[in-house]
PDB file of N, CA and C in Angstrom:
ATOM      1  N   UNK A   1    -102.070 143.365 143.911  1.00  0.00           N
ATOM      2  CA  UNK A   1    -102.685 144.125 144.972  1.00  0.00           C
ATOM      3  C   UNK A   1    -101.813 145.337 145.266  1.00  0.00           C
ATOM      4  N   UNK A   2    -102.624 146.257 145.649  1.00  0.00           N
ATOM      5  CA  UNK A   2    -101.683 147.781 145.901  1.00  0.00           C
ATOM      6  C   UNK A   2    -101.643 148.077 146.777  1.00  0.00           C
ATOM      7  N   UNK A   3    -101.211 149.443 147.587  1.00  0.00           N
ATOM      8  CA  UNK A   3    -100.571 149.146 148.743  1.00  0.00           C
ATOM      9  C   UNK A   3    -101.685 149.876 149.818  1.00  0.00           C
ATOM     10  N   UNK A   4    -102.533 150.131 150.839  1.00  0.00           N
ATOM     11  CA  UNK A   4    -103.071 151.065 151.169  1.00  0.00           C
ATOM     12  C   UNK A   4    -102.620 150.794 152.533  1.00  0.00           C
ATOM     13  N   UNK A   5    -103.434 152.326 153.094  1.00  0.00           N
ATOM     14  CA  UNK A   5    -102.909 152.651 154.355  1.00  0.00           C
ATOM     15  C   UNK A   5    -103.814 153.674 155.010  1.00  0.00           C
ATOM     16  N   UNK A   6    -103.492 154.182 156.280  1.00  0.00           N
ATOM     17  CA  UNK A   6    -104.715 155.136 156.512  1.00  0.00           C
ATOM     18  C   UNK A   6    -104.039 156.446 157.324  1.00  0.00           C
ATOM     19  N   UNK A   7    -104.383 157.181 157.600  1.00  0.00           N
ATOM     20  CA  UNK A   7    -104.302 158.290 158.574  1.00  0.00           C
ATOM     21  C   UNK A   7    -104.090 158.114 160.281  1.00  0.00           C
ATOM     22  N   UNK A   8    -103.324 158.849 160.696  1.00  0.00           N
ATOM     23  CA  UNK A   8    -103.133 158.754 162.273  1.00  0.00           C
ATOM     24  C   UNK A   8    -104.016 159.568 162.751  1.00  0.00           C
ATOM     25  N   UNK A   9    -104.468 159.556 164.404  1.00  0.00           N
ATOM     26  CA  UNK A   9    -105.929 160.068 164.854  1.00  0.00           C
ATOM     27  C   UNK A   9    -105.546 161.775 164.350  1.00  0.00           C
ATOM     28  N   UNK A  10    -104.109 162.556 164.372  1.00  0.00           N
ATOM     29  CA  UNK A  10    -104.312 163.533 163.393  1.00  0.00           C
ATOM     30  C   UNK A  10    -104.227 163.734 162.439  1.00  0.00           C
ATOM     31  N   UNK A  11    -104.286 163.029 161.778  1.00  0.00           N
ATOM     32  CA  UNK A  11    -104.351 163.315 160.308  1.00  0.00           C
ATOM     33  C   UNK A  11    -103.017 163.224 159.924  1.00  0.00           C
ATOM     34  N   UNK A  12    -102.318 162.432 160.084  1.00  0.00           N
ATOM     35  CA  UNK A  12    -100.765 162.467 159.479  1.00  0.00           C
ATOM     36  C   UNK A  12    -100.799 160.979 158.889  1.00  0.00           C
ATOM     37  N   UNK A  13    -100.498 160.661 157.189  1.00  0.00           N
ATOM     38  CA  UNK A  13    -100.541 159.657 156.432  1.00  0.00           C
ATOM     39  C   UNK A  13     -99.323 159.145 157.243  1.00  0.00           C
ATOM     40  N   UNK A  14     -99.966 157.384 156.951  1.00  0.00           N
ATOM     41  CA  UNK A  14     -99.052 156.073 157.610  1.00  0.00           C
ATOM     42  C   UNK A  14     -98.216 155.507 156.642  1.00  0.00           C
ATOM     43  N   UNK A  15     -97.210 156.304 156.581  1.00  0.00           N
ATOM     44  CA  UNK A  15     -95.943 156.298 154.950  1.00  0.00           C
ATOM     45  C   UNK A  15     -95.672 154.261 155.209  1.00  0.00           C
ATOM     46  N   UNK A  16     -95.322 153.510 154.102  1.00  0.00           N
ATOM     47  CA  UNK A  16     -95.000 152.262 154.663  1.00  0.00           C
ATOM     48  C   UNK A  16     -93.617 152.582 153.980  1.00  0.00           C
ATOM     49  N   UNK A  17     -92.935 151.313 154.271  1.00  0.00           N
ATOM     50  CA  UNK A  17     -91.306 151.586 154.365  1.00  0.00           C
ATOM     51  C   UNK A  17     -90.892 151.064 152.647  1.00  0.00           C
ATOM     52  N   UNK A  18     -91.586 151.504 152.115  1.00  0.00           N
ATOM     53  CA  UNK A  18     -91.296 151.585 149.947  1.00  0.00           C
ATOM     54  C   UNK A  18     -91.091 152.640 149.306  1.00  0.00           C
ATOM     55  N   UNK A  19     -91.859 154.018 150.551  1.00  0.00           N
ATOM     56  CA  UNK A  19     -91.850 155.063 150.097  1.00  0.00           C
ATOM     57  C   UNK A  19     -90.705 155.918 150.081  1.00  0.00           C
ATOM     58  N   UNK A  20     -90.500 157.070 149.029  1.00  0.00           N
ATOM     59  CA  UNK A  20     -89.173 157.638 148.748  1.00  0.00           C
ATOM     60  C   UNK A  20     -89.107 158.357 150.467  1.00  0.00           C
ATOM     61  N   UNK A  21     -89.974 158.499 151.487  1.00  0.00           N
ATOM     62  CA  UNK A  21     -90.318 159.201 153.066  1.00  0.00           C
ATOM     63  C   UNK A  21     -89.796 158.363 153.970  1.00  0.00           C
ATOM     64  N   UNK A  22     -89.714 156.709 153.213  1.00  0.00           N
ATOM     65  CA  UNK A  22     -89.812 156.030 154.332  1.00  0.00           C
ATOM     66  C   UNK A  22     -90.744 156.056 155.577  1.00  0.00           C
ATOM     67  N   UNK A  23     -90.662 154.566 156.445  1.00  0.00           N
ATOM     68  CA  UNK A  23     -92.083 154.509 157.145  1.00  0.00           C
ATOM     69  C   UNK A  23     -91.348 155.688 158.731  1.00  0.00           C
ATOM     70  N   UNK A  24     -92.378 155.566 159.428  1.00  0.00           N
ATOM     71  CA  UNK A  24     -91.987 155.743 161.086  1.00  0.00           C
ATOM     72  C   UNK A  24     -92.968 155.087 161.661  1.00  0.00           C
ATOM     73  N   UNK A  25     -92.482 154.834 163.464  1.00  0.00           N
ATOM     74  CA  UNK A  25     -92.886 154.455 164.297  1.00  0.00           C
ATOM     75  C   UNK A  25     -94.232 154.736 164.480  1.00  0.00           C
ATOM     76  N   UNK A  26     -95.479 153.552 164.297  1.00  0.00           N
ATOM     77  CA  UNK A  26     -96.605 153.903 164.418  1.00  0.00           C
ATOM     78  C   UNK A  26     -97.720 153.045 165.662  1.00  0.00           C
ATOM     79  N   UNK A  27     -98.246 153.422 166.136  1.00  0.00           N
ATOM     80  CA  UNK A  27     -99.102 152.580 167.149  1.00  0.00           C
ATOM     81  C   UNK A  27    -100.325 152.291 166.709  1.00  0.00           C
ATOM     82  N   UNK A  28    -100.870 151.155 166.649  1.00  0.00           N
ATOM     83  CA  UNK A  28    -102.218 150.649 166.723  1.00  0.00           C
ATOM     84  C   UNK A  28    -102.836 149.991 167.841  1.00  0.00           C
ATOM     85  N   UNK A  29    -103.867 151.079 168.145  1.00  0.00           N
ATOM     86  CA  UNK A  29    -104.274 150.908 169.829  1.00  0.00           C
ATOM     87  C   UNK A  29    -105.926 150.450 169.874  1.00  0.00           C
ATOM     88  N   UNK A  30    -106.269 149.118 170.325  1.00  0.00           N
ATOM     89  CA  UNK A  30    -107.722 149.010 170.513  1.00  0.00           C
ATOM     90  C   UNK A  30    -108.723 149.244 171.485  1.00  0.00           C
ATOM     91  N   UNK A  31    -109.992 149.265 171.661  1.00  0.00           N
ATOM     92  CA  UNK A  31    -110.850 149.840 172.475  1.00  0.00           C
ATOM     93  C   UNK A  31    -110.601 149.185 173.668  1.00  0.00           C
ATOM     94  N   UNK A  32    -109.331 148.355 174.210  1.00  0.00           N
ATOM     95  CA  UNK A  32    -108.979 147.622 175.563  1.00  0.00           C
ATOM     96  C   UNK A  32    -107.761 148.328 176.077  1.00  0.00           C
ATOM     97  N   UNK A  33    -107.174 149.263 175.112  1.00  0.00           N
ATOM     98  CA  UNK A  33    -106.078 149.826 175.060  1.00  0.00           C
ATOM     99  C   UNK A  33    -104.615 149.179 175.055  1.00  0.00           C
ATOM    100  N   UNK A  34    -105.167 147.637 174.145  1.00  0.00           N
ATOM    101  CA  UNK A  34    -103.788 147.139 173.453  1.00  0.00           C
ATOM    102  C   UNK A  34    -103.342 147.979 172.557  1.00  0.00           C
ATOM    103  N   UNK A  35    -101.732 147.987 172.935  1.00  0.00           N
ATOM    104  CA  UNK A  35    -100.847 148.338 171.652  1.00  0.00           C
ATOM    105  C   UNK A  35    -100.173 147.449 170.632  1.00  0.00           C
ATOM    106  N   UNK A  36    -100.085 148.269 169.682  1.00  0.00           N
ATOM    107  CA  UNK A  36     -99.530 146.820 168.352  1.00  0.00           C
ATOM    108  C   UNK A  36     -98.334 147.676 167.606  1.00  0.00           C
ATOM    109  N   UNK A  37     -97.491 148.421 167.980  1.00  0.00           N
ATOM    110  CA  UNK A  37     -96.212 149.217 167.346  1.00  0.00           C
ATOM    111  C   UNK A  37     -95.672 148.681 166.233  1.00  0.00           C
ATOM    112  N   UNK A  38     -95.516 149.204 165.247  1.00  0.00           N
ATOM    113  CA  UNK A  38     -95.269 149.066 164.024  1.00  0.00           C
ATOM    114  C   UNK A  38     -93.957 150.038 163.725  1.00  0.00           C
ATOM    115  N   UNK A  39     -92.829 149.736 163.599  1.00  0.00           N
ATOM    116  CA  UNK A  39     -91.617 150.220 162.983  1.00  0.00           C
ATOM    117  C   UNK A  39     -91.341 150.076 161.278  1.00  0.00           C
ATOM    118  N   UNK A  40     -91.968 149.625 161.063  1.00  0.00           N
ATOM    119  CA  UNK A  40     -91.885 149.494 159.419  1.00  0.00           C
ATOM    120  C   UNK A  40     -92.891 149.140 158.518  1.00  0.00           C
ATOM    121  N   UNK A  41     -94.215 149.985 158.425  1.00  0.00           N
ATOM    122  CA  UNK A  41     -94.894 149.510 158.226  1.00  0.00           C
ATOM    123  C   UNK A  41     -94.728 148.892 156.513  1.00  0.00           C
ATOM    124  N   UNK A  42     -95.196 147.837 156.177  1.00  0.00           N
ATOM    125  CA  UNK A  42     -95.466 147.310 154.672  1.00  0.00           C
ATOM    126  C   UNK A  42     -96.214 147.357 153.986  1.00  0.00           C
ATOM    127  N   UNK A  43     -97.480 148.205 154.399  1.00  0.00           N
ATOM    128  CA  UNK A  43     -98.354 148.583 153.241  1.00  0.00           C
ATOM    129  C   UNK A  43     -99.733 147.680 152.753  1.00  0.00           C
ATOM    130  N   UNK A  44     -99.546 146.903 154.000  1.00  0.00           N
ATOM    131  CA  UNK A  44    -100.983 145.854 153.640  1.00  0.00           C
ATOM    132  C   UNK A  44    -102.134 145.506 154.509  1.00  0.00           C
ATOM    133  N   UNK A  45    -101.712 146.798 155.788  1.00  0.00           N
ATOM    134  CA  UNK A  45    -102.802 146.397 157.076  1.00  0.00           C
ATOM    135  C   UNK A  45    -101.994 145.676 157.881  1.00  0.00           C
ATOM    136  N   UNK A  46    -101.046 145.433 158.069  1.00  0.00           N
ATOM    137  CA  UNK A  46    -100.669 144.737 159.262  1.00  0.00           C
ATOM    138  C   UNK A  46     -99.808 145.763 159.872  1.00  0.00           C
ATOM    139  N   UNK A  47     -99.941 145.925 161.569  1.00  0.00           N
ATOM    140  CA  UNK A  47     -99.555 146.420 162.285  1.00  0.00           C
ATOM    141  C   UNK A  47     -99.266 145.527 163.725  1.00  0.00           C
ATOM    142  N   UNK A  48     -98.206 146.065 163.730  1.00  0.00           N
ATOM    143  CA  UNK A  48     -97.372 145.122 165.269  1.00  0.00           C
ATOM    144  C   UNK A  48     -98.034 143.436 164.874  1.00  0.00           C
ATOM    145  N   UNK A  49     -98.014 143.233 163.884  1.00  0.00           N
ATOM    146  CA  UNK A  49     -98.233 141.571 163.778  1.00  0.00           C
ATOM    147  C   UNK A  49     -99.932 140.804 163.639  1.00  0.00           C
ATOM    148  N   UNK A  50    -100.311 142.546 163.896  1.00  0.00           N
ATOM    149  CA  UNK A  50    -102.267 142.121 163.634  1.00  0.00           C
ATOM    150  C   UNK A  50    -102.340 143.209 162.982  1.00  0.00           C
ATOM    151  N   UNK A  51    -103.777 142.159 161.938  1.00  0.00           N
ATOM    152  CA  UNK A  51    -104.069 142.882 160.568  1.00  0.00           C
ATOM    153  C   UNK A  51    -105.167 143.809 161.316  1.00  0.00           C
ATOM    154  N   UNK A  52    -105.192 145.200 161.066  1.00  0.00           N
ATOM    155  CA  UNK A  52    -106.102 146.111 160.848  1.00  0.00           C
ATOM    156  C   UNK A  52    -107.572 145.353 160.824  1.00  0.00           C
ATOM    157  N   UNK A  53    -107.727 144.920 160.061  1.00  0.00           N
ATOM    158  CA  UNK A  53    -109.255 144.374 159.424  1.00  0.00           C
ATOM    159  C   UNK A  53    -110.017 143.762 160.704  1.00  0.00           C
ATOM    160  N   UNK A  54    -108.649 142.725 160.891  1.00  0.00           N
ATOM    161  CA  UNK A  54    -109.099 141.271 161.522  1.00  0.00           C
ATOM    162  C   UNK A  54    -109.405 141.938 163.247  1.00  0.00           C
ATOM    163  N   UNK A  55    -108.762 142.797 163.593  1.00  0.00           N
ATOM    164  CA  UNK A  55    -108.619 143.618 164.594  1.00  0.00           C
ATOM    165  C   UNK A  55    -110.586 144.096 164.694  1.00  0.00           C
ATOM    166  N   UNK A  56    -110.212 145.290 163.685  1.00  0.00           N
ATOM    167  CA  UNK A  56    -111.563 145.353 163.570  1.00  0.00           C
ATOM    168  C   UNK A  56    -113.042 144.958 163.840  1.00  0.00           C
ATOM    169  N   UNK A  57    -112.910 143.612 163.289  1.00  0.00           N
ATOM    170  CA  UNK A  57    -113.694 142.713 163.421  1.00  0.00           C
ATOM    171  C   UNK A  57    -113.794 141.742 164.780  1.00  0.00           C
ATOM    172  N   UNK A  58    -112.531 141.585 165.378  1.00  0.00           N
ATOM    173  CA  UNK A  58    -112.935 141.275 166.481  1.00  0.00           C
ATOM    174  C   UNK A  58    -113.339 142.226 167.700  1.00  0.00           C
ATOM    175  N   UNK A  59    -113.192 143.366 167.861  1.00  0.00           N
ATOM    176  CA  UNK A  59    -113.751 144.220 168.776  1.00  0.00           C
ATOM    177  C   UNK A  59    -115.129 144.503 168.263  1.00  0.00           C
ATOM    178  N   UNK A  60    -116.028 144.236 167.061  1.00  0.00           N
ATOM    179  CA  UNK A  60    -116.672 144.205 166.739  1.00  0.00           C
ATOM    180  C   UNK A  60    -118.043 143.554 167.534  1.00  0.00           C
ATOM    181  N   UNK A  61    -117.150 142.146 167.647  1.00  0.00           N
ATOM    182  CA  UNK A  61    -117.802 140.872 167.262  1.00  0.00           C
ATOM    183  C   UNK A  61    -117.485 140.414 168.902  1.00  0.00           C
ATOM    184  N   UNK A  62    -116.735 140.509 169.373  1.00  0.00           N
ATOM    185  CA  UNK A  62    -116.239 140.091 170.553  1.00  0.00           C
ATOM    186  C   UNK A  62    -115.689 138.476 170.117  1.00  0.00           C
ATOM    187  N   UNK A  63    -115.199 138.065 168.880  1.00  0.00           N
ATOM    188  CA  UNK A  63    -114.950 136.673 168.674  1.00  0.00           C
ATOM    189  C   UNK A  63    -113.330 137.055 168.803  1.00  0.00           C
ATOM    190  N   UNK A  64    -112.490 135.700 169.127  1.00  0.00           N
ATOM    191  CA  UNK A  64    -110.798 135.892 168.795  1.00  0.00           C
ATOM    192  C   UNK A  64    -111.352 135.081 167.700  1.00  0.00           C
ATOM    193  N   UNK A  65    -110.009 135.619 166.486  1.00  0.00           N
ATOM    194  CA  UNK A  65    -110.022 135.032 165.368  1.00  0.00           C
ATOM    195  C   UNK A  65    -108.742 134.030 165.706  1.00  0.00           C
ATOM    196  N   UNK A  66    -108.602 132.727 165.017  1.00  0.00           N
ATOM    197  CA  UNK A  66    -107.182 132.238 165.247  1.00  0.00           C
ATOM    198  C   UNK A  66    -106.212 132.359 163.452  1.00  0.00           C
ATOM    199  N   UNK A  67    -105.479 133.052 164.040  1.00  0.00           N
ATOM    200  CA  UNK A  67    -104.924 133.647 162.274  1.00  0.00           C
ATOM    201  C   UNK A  67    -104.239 132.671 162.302  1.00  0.00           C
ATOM    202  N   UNK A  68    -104.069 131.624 162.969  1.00  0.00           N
ATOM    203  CA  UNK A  68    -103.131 130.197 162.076  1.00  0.00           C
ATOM    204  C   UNK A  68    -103.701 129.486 161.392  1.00  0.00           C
ATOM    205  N   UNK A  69    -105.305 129.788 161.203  1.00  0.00           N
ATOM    206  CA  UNK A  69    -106.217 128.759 160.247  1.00  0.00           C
ATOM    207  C   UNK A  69    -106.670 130.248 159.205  1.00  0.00           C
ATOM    208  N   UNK A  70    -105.843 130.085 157.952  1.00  0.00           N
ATOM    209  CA  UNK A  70    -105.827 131.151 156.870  1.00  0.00           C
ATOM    210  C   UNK A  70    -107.206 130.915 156.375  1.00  0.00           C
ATOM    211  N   UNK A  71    -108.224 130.154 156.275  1.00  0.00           N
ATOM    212  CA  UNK A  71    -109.839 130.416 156.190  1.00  0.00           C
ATOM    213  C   UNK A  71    -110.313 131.306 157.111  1.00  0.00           C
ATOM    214  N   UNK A  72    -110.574 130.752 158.215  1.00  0.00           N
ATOM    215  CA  UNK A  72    -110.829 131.735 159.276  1.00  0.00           C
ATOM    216  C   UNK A  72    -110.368 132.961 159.761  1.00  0.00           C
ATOM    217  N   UNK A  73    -109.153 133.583 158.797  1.00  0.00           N
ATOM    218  CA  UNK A  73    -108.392 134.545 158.893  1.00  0.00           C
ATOM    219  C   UNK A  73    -109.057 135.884 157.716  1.00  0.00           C
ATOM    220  N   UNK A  74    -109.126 134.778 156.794  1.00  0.00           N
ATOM    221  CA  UNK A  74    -109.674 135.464 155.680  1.00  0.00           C
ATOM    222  C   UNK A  74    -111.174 135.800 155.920  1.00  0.00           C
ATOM    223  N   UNK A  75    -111.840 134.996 156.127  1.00  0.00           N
ATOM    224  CA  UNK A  75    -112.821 135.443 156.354  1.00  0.00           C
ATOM    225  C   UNK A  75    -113.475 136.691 157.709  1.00  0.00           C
ATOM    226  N   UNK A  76    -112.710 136.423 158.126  1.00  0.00           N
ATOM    227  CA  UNK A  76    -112.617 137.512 159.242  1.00  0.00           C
ATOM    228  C   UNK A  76    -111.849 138.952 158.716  1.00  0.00           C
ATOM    229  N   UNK A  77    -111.302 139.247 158.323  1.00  0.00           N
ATOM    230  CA  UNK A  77    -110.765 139.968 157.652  1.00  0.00           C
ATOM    231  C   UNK A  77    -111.649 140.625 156.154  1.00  0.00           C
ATOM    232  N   UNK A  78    -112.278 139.724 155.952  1.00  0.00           N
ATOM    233  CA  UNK A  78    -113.111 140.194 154.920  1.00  0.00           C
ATOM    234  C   UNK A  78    -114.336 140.939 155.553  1.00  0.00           C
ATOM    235  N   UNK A  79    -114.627 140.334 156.306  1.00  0.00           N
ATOM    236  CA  UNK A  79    -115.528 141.144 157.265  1.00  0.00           C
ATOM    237  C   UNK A  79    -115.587 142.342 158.052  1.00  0.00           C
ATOM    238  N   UNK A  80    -114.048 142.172 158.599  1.00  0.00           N
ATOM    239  CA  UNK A  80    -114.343 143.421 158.900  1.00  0.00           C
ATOM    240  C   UNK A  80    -113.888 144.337 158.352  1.00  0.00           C
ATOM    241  N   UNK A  81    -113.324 143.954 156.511  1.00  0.00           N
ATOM    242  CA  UNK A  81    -113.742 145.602 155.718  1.00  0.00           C
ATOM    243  C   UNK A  81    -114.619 145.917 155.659  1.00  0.00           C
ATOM    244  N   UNK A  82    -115.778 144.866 155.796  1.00  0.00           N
ATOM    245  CA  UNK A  82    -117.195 145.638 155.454  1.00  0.00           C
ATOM    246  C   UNK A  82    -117.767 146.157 156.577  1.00  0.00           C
ATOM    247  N   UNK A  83    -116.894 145.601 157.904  1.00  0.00           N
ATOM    248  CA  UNK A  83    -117.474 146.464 159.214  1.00  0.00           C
ATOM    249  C   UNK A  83    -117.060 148.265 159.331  1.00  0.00           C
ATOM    250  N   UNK A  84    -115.951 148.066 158.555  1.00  0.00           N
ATOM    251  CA  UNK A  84    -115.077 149.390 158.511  1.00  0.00           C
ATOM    252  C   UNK A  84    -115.553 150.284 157.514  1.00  0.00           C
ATOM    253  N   UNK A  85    -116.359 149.632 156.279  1.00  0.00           N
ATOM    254  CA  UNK A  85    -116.716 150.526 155.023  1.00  0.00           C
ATOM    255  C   UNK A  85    -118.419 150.675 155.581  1.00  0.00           C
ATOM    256  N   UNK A  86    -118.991 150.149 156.337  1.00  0.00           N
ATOM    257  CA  UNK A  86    -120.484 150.562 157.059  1.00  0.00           C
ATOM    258  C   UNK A  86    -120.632 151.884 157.412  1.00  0.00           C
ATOM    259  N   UNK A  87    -121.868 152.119 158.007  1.00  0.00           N
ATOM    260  CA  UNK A  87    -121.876 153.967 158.015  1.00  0.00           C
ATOM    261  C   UNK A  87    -122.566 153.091 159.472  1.00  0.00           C
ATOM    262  N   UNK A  88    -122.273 152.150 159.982  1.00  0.00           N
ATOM    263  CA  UNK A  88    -122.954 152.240 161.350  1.00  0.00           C
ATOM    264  C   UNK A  88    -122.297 152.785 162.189  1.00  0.00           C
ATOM    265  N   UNK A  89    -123.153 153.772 162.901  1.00  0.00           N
ATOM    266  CA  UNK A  89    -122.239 154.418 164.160  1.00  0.00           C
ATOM    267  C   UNK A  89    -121.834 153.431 165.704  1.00  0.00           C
ATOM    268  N   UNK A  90    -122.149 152.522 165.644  1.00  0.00           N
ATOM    269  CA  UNK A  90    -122.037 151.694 166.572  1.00  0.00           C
ATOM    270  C   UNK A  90    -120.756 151.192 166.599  1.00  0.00           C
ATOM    271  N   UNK A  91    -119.910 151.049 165.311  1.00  0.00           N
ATOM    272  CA  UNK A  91    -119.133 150.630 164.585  1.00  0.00           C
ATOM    273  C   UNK A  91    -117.888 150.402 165.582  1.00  0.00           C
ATOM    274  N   UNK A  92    -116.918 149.984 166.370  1.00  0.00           N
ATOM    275  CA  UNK A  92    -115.543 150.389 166.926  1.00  0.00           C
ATOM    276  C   UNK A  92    -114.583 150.389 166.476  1.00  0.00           C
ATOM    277  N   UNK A  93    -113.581 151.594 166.069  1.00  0.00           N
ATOM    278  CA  UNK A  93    -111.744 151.180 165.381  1.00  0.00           C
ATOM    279  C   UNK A  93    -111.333 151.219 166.063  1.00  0.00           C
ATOM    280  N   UNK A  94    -109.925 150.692 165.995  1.00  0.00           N
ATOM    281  CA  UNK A  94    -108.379 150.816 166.118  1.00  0.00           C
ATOM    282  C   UNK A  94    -108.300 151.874 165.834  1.00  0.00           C
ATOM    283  N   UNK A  95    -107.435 152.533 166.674  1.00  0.00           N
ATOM    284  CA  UNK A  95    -106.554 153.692 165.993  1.00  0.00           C
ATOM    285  C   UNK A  95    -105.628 153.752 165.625  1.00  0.00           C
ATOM    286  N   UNK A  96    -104.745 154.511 165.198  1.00  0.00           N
ATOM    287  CA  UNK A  96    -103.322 155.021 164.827  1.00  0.00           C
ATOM    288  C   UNK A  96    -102.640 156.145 165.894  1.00  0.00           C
ATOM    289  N   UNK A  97    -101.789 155.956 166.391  1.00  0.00           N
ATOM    290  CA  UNK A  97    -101.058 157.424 166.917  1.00  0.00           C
ATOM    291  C   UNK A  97     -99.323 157.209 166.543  1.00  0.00           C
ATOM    292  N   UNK A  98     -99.035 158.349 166.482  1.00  0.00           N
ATOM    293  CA  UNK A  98     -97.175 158.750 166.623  1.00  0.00           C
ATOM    294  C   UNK A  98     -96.919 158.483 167.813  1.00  0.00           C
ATOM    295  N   UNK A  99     -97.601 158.209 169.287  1.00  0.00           N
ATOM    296  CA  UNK A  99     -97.338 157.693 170.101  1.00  0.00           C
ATOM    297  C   UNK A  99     -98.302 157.015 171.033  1.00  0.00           C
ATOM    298  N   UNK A 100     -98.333 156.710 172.098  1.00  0.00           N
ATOM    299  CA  UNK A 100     -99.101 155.857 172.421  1.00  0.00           C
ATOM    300  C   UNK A 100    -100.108 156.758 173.839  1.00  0.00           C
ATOM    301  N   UNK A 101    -101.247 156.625 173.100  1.00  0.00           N
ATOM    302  CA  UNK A 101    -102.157 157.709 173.759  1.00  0.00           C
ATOM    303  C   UNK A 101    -103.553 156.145 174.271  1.00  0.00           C
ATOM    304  N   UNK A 102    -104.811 157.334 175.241  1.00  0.00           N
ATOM    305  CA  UNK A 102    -105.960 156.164 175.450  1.00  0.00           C
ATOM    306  C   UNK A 102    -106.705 155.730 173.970  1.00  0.00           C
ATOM    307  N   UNK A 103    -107.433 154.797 174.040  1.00  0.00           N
ATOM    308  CA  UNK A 103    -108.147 154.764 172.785  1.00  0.00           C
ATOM    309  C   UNK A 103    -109.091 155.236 173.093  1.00  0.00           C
ATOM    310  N   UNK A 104    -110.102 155.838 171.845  1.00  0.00           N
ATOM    311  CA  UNK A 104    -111.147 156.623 171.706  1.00  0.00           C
ATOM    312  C   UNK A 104    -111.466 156.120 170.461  1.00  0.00           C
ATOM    313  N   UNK A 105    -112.777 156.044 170.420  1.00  0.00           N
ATOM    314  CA  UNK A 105    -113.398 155.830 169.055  1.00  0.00           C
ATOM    315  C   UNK A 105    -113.577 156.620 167.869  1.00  0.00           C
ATOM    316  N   UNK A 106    -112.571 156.612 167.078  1.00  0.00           N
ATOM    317  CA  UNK A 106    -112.562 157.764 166.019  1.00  0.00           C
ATOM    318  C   UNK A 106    -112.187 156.815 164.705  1.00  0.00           C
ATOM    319  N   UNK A 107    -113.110 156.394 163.357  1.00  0.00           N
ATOM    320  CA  UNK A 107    -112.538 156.151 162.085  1.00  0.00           C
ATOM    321  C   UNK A 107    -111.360 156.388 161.944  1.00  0.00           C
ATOM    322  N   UNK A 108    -110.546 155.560 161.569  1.00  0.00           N
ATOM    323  CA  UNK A 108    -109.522 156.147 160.866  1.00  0.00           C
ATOM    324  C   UNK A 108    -109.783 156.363 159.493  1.00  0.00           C
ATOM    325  N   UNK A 109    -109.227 157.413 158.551  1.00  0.00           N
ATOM    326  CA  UNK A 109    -108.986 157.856 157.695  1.00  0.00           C
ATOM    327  C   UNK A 109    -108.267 157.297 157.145  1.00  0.00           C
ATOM    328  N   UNK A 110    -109.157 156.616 155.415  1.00  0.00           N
ATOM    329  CA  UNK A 110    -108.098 156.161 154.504  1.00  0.00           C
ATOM    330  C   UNK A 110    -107.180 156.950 154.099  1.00  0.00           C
ATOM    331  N   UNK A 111    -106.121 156.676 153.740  1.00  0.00           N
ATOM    332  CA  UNK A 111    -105.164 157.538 152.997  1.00  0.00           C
ATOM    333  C   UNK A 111    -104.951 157.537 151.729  1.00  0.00           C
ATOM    334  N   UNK A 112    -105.459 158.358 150.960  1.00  0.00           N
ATOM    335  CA  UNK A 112    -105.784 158.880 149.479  1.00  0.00           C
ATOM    336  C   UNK A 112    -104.509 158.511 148.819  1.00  0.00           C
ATOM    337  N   UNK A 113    -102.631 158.687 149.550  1.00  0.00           N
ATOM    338  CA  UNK A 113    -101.755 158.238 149.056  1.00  0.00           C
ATOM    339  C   UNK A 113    -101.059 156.587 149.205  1.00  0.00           C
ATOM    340  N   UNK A 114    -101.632 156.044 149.648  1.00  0.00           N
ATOM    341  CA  UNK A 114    -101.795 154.489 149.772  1.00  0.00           C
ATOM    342  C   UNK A 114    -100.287 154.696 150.961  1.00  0.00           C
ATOM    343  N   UNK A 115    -100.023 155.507 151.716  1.00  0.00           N
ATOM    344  CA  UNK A 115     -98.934 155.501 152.242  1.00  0.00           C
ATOM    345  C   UNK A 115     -97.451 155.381 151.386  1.00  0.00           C
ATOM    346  N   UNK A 116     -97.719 155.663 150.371  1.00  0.00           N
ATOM    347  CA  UNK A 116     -96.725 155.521 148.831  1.00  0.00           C
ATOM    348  C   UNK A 116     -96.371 156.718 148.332  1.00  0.00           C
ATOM    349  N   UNK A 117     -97.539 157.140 147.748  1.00  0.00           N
ATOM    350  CA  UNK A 117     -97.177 157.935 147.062  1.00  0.00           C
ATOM    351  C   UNK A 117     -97.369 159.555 146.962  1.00  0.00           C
ATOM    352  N   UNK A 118     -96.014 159.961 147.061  1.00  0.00           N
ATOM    353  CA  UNK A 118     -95.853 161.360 147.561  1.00  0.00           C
ATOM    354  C   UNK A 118     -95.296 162.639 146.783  1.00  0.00           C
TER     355      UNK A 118
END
């Protein structure tokens, strides 16, 4: 598996900490305006200790996922790539910021360099 990553609400790639850039301090903020700070990111969707996806999917869905049962993790997570790869506008993300701002509903942007490669 390879490494991906996405864009901050301006457009600044989310380097993870492999890259010759090294990572920085990143926030992942949801439509309740939890924060999830990430100091190093690793390159696989997880931020401050929650996966991107699974995140996703539960503001989605309004379900908590319990990530100590790795079925129910996975499958939730699988889901909500496909909530995230949809063209529904109804859709809600997480964001990204360099610091910690309100949330607003804006896609994040994959990052074309998997946060790698530069």
């Amino acid at each position: 598996m390879g490494f991906y990553s996405f864009k901050t609400i301006d457009g600044e790639s989310i380097r993870n900490a492999f890259s010759s850039k090294g990572a920085f301090k990143v926030f992942m903020i949801d439509n309740k305006n939890k924060v999830y700070p990430e100091f190093a990111y690793q390159g696989y969707g997880v931020f401050g200790g929650k996966d991107f996806f699974v995140l996703t999917y539960e503001m989605n869905t309004g379900k908590k996922v319990n990530t100590d049962n790795k079925k129910e993790f996975e499958i939730a997570r699988k889901k909500g790539m496909k909530i995230y790869d949809s063209d529904d506008k109804n859709v809600k993300y997480p964001i990204f910021s360099r610091k910690v701002i309100k949330w607003k509903n804006e896609k994040p942007e994959s990052c074309e360099k998997q946060g790698y490669f530069y």
